[in-house]
Protein backbone atom coordinates (compact mmCIF):
# COMPACT_ATOMS: atom_id res chain seq x y z
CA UNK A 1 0.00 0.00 0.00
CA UNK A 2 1.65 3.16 -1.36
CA UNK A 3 2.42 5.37 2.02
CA UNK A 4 0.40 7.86 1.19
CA UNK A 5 -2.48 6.04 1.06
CA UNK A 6 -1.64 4.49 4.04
CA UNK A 7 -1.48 7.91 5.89
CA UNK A 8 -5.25 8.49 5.13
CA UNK A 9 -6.13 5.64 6.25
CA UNK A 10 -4.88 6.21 9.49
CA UNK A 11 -6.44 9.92 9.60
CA UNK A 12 -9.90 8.53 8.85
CA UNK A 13 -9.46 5.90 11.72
CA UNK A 14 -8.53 9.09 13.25
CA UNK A 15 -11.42 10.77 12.67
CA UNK A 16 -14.17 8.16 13.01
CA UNK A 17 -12.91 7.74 16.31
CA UNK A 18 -13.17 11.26 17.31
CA UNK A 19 -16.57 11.38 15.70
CA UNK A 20 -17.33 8.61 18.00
CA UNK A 21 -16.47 10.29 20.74
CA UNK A 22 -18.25 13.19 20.35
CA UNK A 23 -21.64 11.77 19.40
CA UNK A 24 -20.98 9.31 22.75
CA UNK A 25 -20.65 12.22 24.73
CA UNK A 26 -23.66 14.13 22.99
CA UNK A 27 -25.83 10.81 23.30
CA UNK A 28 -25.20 11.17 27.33
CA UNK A 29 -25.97 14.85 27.17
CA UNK A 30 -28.95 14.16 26.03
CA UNK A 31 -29.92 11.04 27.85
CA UNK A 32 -29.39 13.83 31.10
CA UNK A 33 -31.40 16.11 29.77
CA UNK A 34 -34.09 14.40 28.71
CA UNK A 35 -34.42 13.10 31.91
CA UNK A 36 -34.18 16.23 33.61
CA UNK A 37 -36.66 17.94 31.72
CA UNK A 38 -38.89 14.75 32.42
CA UNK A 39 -38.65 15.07 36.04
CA UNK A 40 -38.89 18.99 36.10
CA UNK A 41 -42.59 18.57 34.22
CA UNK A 42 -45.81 20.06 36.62
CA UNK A 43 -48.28 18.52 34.82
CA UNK A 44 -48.76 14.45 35.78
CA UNK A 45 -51.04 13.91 32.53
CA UNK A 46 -48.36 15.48 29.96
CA UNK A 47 -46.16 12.94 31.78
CA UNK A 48 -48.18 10.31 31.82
CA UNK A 49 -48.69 10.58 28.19
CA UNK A 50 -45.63 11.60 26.84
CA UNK A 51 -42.87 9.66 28.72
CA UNK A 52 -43.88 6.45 26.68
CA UNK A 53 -42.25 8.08 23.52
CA UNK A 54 -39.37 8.87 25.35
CA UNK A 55 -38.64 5.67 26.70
CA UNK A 56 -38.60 4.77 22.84
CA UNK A 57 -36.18 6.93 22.31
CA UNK A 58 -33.97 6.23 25.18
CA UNK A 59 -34.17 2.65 23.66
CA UNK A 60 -32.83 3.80 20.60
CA UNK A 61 -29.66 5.28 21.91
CA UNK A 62 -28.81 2.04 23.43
CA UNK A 63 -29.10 0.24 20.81
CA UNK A 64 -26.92 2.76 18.67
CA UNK A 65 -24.16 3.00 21.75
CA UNK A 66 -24.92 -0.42 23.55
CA UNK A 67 -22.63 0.00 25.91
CA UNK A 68 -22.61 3.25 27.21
CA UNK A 69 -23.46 2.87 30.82
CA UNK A 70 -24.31 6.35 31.16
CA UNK A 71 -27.02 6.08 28.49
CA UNK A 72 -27.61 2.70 30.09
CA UNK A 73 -28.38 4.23 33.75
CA UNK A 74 -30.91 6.70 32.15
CA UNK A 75 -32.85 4.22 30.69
CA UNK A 76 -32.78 2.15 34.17
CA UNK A 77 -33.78 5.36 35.94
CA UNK A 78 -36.66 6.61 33.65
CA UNK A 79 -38.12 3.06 32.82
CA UNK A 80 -38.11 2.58 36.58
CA UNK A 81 -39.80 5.73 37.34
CA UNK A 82 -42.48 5.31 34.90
CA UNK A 83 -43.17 1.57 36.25
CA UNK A 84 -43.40 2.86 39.46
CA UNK A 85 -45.54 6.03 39.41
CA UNK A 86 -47.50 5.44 36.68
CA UNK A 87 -48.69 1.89 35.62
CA UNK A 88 -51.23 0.32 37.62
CA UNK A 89 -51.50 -2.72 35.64
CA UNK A 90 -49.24 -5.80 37.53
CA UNK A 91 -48.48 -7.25 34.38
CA UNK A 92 -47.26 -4.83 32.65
CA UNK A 93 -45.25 -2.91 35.68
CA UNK A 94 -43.18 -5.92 36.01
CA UNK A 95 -42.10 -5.97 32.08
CA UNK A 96 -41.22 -2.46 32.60
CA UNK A 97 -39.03 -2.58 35.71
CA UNK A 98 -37.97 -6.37 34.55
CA UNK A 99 -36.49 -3.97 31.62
CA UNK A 100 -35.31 -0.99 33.62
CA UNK A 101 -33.32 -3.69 35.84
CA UNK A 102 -31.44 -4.97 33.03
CA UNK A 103 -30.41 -1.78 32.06
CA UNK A 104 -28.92 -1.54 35.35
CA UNK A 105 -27.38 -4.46 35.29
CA UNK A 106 -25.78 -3.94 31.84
CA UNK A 107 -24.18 -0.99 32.97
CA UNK A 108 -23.27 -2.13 36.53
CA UNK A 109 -21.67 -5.21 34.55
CA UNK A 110 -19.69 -2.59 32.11
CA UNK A 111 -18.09 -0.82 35.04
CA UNK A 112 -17.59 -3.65 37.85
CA UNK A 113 -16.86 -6.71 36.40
CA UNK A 114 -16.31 -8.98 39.48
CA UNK A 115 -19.26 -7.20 41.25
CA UNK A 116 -21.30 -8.56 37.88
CA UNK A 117 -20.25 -11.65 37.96
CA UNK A 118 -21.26 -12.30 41.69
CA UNK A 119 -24.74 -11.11 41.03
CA UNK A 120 -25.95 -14.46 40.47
CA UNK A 121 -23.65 -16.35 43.71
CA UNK A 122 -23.92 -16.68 47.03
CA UNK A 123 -24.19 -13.96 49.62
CA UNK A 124 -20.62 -14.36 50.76
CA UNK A 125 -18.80 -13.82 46.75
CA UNK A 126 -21.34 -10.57 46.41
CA UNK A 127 -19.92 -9.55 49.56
CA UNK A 128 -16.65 -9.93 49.08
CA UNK A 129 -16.81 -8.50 45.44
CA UNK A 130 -18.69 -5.68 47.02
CA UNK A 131 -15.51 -4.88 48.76
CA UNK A 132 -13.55 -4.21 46.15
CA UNK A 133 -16.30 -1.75 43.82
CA UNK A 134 -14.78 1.64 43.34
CA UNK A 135 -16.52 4.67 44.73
CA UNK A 136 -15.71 5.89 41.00
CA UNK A 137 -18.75 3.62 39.82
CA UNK A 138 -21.39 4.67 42.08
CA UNK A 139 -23.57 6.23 39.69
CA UNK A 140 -23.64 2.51 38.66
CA UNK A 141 -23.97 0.97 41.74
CA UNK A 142 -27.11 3.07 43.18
CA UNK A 143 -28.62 3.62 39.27
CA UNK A 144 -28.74 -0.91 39.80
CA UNK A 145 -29.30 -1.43 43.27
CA UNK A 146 -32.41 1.82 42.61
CA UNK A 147 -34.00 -0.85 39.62
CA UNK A 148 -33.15 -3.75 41.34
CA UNK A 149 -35.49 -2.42 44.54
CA UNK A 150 -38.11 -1.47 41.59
CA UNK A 151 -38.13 -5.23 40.26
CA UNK A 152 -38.55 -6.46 43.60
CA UNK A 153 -41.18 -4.68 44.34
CA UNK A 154 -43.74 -5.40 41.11
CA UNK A 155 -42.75 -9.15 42.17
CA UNK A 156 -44.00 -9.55 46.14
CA UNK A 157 -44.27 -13.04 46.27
CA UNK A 158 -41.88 -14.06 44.22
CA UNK A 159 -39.20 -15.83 46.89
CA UNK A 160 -36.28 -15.76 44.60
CA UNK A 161 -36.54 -12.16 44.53
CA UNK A 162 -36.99 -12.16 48.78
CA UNK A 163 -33.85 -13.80 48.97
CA UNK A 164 -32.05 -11.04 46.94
CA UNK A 165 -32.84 -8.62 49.70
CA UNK A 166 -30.08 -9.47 51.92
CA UNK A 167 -27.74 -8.51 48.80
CA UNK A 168 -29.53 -5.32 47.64
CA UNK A 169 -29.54 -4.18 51.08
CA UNK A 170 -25.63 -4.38 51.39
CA UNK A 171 -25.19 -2.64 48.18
CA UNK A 172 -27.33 -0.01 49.41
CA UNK A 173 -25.02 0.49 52.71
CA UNK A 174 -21.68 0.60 50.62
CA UNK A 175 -22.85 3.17 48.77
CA UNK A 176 -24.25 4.86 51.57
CA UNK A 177 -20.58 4.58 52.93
CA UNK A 178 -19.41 5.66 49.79
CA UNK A 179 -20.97 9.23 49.50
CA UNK A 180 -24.34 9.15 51.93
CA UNK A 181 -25.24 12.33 50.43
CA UNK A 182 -25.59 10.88 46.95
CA UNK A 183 -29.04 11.50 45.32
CA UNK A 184 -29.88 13.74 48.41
CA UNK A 185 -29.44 10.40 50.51
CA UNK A 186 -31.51 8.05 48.19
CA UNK A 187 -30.00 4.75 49.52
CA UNK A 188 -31.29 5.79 53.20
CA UNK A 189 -34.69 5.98 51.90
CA UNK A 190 -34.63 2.28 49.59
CA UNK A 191 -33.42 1.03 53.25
CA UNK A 192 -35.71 2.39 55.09
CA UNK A 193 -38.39 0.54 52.94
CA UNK A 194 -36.42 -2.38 53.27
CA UNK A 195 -36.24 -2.58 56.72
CA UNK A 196 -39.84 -1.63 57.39
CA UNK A 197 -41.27 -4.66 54.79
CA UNK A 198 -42.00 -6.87 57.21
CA UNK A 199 -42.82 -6.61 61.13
CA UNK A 200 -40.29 -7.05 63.98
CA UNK A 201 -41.81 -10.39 65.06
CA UNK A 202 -41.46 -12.13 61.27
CA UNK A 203 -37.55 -10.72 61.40
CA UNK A 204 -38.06 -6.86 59.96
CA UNK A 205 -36.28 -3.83 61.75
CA UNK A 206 -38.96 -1.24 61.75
CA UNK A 207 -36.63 0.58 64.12
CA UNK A 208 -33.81 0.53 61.96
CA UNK A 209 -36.25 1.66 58.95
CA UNK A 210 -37.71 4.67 61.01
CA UNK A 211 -33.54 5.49 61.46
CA UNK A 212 -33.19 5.25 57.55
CA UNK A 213 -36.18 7.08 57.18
CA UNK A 214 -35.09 9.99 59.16
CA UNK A 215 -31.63 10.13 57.74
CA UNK A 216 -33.05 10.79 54.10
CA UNK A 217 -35.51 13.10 55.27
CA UNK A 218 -32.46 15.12 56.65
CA UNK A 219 -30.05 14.55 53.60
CA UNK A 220 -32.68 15.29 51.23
CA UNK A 221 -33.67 18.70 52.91
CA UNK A 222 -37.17 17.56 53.16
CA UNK A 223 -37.48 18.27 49.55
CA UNK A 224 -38.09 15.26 48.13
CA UNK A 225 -41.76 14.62 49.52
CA UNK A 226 -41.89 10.75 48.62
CA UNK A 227 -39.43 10.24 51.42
CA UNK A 228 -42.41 11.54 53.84
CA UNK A 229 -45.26 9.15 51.48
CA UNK A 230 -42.83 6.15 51.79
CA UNK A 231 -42.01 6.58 55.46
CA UNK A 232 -45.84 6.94 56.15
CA UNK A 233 -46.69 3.92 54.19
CA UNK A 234 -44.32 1.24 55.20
CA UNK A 235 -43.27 2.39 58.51
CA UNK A 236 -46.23 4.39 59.79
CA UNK A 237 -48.32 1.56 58.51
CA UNK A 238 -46.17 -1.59 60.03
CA UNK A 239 -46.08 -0.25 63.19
CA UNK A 240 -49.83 1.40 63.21
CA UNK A 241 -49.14 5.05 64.58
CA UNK A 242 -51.51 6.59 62.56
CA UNK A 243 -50.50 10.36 64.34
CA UNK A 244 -47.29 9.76 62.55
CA UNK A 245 -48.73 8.54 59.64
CA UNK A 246 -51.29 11.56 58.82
CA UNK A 247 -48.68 14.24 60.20
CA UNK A 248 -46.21 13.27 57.32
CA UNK A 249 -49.27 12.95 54.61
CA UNK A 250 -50.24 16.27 55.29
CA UNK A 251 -46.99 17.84 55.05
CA UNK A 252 -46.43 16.75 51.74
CA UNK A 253 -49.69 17.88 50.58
CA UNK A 254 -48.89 21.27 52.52
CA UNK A 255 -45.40 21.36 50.41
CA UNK A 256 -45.06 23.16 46.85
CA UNK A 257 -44.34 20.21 44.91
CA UNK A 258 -42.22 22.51 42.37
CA UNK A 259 -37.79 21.54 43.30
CA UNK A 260 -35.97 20.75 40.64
CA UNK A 261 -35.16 17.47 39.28
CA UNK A 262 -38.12 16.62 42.09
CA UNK A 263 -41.16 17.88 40.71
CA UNK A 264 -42.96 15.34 39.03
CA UNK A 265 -42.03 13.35 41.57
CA UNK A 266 -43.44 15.63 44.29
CA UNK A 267 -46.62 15.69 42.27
CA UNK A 268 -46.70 11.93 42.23
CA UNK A 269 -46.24 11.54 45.74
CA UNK A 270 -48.87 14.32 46.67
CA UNK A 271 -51.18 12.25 44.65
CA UNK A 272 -50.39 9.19 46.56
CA UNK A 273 -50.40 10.69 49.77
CA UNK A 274 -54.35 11.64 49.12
CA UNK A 275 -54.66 8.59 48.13
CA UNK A 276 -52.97 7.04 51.65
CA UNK A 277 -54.85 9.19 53.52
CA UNK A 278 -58.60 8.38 52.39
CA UNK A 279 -57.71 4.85 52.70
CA UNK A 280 -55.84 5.31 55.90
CA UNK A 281 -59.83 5.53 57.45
CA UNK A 282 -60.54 1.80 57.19
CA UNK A 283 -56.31 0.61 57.87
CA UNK A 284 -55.94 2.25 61.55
């Protein structure tokens, strides 16, 4: 091959790979965005409506930069989010967060390898693999262990996913230990529903919830209002103090739902709280 020709070869490898660069980082700039403009909207029908296309279209980035686990994580976090606040039908919850987990998991197994690998193992190998994650990966490691708690949730009843618990829960701690006030304290708040699922006498620590509870209420400024809806519903509930209960439904409904990167989910969790109160009547 004459050297010249040679030489251009080498500059259009060159430039492809720049061009991939740039359109990876532009692809995550826009996976952010999108889902910060999603979770900035004020109006729950517009969401309701609209996110479906979205989700399409977070689909399609994967599939043109498969592994990308920043694109990867958005899709996990808005897929989850939809599941969660807006589908009431079982069956078709669980396909979505069955979907937002494996995004998680794709781009949990892109950045920790070992952790990946123990997913499937015994307690003691996740553990242990645990122990060596890198706090540089925690955007991975909450952005699973958030869709994991999802998936486990649309499937109550399903004991393989009980006996996951143990492991979610630890990967919850370690990033807690990692940065506590990551996602204003979001892995307090997934352990405080963990650890208020069940009653003391069936092997639950309601006590240890309420702690969890109380820790994202403080990390989170008390401006994420489904930290108040969650703590009334699982904790309030297990351990029937309905004062508690109604005093943290009413100040969410007393709250301006509008803080961004919060506000659709304030809105959600305003509606819910109405909802927890009128049935709150026949539960206490």
């Amino acid at each position: 091959m004459p050297r010249h020709a040679r030489f251009v070869l080498l500059l259009l490898a060159a430039l492809l790979g720049a061009c991939g660069s740039v359109v990876r980082r532009a692809s995550h700039r826009f996976a952010d965005d999108l889902t910060v403009a999603i979770l900035d909207q004020d109006d729950l029908g517009t969401a309701r409506d609209g996110v479906p296309a979205y989700l399409l279209l977070i689909d399609s980035l994967i599939v043109g930069d498969p592994d990308n686990p920043d694109i990867l994580l958005a899709g996990a976090k808005l897929y989850g989010a939809y599941a969660g606040g807006f589908v009431d039908d079982g069956e078709r919850a669980r396909r979505l967060a069955e979907r937002a987990y494996g995004y998680g998991r794709r781009a949990l197994c892109l950045t920790e390898r070992e952790l990946c690998a123990a997913l499937d193992g015994s307690f003691d190998r996740f553990r242990d693999a645990l122990e060596k994650s890198s706090p540089r990966h925690i955007a991975a490691l909450y952005g699973f262990a958030a869709a994991w708690a999802g998936r486990i949730e649309v499937h109550t009843g399903d004991w393989d996913d009980i006996a996951d618990l143990p492991k979610l829960e630890a990967l919850l701690q370690h990033v807690a230990a990692f940065d506590p006030r990551y996602d204003d304290g979001g892995a307090f708040l997934y352990l405080g529903v963990l650890n208020s699922i069940r009653p003391a006498s069936l092997g639950g620590k309601p006590d240890q919830g309420k702690a969890y509870f109380d820790k994202a209420l403080e990390l989170s400024g008390g401006r994420n209002q489904m930290v108040r809806v969650l703590y009334a519903q699982f904790y309030a509930r297990l351990v029937f103090d309905q004062a508690l209960h109604d005093r943290l439904l009413g100040e969410v409904l007393a709250a301006d739902p509008h803080v961004p990167n919060l506000t659709l989910i304030n809105l959600l969790a305003q509606q819910r709280a109405r909802a927890l109160l009128a049935s709150g009547k026949d539960y206490f």
